[in-house]
Protein backbone atom coordinates (compact mmCIF):
# COMPACT_ATOMS: atom_id res chain seq x y z
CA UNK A 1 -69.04 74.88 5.06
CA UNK A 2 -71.23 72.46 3.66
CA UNK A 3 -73.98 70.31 5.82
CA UNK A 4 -72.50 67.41 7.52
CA UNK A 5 -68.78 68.70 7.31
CA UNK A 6 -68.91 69.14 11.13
CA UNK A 7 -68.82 65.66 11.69
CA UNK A 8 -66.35 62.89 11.13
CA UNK A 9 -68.55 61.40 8.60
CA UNK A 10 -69.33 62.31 4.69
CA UNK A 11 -72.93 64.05 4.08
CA UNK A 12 -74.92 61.51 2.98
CA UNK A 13 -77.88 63.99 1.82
CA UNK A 14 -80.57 63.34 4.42
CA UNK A 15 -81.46 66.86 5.05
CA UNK A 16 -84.78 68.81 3.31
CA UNK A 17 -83.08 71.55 2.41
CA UNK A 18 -81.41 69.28 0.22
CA UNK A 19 -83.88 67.60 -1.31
CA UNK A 20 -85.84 70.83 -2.54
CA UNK A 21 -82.36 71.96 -3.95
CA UNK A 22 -82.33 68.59 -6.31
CA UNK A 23 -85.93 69.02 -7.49
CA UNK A 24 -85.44 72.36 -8.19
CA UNK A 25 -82.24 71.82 -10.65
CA UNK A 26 -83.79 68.28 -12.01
CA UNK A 27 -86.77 71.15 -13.40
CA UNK A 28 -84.38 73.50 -14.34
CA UNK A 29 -81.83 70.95 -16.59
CA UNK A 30 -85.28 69.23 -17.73
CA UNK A 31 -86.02 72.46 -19.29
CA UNK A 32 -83.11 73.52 -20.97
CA UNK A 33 -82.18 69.93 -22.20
CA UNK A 34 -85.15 70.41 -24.16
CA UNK A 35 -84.32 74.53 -25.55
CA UNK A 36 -80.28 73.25 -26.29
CA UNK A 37 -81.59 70.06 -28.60
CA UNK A 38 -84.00 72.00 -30.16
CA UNK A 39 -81.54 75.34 -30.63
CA UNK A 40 -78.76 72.95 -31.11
CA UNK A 41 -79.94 71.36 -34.26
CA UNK A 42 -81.19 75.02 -35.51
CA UNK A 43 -77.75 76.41 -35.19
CA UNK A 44 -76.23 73.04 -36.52
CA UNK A 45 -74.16 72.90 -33.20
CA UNK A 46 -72.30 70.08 -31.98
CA UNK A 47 -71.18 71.97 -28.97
CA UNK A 48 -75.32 72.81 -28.29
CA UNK A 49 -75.99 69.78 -28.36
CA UNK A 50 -73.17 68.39 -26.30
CA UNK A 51 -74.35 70.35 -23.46
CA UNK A 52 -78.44 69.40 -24.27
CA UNK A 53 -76.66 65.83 -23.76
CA UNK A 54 -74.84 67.21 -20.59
CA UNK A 55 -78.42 69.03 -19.23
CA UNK A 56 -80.35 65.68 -19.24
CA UNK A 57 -78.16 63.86 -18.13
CA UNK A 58 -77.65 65.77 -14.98
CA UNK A 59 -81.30 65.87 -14.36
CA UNK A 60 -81.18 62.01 -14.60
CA UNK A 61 -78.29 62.07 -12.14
CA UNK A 62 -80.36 64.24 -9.55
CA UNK A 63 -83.13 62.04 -9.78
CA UNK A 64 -81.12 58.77 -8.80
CA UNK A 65 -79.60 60.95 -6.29
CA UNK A 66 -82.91 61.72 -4.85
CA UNK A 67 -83.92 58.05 -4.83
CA UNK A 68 -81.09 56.46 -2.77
CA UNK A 69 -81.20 59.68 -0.30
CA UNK A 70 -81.20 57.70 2.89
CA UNK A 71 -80.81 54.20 2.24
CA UNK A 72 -77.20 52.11 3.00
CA UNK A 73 -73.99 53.15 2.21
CA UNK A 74 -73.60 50.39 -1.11
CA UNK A 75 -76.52 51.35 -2.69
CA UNK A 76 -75.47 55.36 -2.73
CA UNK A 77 -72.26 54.19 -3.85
CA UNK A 78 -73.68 51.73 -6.75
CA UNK A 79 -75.86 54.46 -7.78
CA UNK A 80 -72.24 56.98 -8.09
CA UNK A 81 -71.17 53.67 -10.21
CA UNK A 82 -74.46 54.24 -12.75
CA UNK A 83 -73.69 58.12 -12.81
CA UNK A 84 -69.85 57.39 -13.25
CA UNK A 85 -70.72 54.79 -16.13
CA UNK A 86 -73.10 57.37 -17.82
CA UNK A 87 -70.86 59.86 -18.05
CA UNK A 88 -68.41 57.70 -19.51
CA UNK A 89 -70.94 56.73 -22.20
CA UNK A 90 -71.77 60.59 -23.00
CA UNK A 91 -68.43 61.42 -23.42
CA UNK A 92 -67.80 58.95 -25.71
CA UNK A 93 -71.10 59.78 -27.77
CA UNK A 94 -69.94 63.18 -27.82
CA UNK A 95 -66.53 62.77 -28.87
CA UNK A 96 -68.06 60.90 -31.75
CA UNK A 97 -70.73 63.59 -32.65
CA UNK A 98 -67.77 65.93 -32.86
CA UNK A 99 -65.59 64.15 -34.93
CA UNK A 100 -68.63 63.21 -37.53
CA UNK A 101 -68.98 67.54 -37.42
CA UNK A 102 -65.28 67.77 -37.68
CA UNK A 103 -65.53 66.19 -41.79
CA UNK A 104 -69.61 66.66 -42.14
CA UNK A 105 -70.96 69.12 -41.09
CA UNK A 106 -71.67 72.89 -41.82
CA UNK A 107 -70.47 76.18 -40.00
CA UNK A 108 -72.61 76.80 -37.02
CA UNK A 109 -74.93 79.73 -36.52
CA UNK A 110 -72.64 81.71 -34.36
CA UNK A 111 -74.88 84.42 -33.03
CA UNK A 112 -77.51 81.24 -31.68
CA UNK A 113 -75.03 79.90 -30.31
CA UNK A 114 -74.56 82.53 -28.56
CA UNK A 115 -77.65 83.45 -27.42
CA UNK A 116 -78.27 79.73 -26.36
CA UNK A 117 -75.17 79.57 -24.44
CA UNK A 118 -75.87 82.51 -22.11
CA UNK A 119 -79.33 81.18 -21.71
CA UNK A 120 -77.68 78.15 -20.47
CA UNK A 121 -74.96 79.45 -18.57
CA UNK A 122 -77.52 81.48 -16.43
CA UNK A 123 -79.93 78.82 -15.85
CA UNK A 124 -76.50 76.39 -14.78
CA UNK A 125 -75.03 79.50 -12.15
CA UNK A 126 -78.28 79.00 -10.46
CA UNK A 127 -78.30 75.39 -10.28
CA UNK A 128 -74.71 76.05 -8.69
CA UNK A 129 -75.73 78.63 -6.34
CA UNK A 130 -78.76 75.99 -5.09
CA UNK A 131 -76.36 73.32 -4.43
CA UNK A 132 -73.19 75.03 -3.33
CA UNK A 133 -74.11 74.71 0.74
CA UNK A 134 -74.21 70.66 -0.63
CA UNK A 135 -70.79 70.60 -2.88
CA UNK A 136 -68.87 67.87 -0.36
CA UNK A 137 -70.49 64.90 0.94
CA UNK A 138 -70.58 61.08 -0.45
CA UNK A 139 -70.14 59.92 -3.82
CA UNK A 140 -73.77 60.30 -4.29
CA UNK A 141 -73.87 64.02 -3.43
CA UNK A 142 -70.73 64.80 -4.83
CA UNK A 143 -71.42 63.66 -7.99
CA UNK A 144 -74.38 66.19 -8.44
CA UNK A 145 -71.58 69.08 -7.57
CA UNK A 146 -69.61 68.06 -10.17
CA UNK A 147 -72.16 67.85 -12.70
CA UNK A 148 -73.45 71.12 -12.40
CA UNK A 149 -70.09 72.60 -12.08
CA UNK A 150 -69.29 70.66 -15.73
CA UNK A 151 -72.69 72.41 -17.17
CA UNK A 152 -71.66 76.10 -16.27
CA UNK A 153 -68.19 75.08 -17.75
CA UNK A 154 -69.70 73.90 -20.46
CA UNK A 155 -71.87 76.75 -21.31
CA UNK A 156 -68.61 79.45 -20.99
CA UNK A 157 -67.01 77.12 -23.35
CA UNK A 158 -69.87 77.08 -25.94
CA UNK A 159 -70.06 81.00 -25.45
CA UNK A 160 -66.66 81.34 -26.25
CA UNK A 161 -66.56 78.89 -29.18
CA UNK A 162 -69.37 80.90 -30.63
CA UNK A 163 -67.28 83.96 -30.45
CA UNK A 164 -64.34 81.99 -32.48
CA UNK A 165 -66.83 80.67 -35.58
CA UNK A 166 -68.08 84.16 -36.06
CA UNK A 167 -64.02 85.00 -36.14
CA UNK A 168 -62.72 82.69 -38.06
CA UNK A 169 -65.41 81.45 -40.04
CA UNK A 170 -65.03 77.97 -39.14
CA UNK A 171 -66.91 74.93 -37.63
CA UNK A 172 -63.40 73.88 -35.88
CA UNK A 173 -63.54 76.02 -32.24
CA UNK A 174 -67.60 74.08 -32.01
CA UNK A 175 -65.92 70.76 -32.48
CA UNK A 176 -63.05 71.66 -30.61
CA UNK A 177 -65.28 72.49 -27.63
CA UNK A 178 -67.42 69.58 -27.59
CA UNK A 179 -63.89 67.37 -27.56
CA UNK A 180 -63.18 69.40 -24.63
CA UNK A 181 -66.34 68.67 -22.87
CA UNK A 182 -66.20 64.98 -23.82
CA UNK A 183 -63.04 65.08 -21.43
CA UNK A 184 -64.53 66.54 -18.60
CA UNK A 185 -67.20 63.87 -18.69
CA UNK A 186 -64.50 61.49 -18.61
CA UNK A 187 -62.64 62.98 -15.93
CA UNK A 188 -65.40 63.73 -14.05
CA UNK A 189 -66.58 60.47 -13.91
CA UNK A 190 -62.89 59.02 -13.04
CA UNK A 191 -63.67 61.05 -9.69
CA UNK A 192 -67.36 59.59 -9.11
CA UNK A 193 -66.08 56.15 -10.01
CA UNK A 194 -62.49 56.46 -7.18
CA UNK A 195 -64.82 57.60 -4.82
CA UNK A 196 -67.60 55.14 -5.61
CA UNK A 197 -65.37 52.13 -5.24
CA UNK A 198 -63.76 53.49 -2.22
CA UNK A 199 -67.66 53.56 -0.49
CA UNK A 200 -68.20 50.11 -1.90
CA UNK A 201 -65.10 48.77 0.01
CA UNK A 202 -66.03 50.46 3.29
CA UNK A 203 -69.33 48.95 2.87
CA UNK A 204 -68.25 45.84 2.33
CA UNK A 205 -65.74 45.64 5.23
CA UNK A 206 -68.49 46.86 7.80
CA UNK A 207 -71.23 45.03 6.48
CA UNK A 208 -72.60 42.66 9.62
CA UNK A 209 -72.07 38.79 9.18
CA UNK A 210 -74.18 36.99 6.82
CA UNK A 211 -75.34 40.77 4.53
């Protein structure tokens, strides 16, 4: 059971243990947002690079998660708004970047891929493993659950669409891939932004005369 579930109202974050979790996964997708790009334009993968896109943006999330730890209800739930609206806009970018590969770009370097992918994928199960105590809560903390969740989705994906170019031969499962993850973005962010607005109305209707 997560912290805070014991009570009638959503876990807001306010706890240390918390905290420490965040900065520990904003070092860790820091750090591989920075291997993927580089790996990612080595291996002339969209799908790499989709999830280098994924990596920093998560560690952007955490950080604005760690900044409106503790303070009222509508500014947790306008900062789920930004992290809704970003992963909108990486979605998008990615879905472009894979159809631009889709008519191009090369064949990928399957066995980098690869290699990258299960780099990734461990460095994203620990991330998961840090925050799983934290996976319910607000908007605010949700939202970090569900981006880490999307990375170590992500990376199985790549893995597997680096297995399929070194079987067919083919660019099409890396573009296919990074099509996929520019939907879970986009559905991920449908989630932050429902329960974002749903916050932002409670706020509202509490909020003492004259706020």
């Amino acid at each position: 059971m997560s912290a805070g579930c014991c009570h009638n109202e959503e876990f807001d974050g306010t706890s240390r243990g918390f905290r420490r979790a965040l900065w520990v996964v904003i070092a860790i997708n820091a750090g591989m947002f920075a291997v993927e790009m580089l790996a990612g334009a080595a291996a002339h993968s969209q799908a790499l690079k989709a999830d280098a896109l994924d990596f920093i943006g998560d560690a952007a999330t955490y950080g604005l998660s760690l900044w409106v730890i503790g303070k009222p209800l509508m500014w947790r739930a306008n900062a789920a708004l930004v992290k809704a609206g970003s992963l909108f806009v990486m979605g998008g970018f990615i879905l472009a970047l894979a159809l631009y590969r889709a008519f191009f770009e090369t064949e990928p370097d399957a066995t980098l891929m690869g290699s990258i992918a299960i780099l990734a994928l461990a460095a994203n199960l620990a991330s998961v493993v840090i925050l799983m105590r934290w996976r319910e809560g607000d908007a605010n903390v949700r939202s970090v659950w569900l981006c880490s969740r999307n990375d170590a989705i992500g990376n199985v994906a790549v893995f597997g669409s680096a297995g399929l170019v070194a079987l067919t031969g083919t660019h099409w499962p890396d573009v296919i891939v990074a099509a996929g993850m520019a939907g879970l973005f986009v559905w991920s962010a449908t989630q932050i932004l429902s329960r974002a607005l749903a916050e932002r109305r409670h706020a509202a209707a509490h909020a003492a005369p004259g706020e």
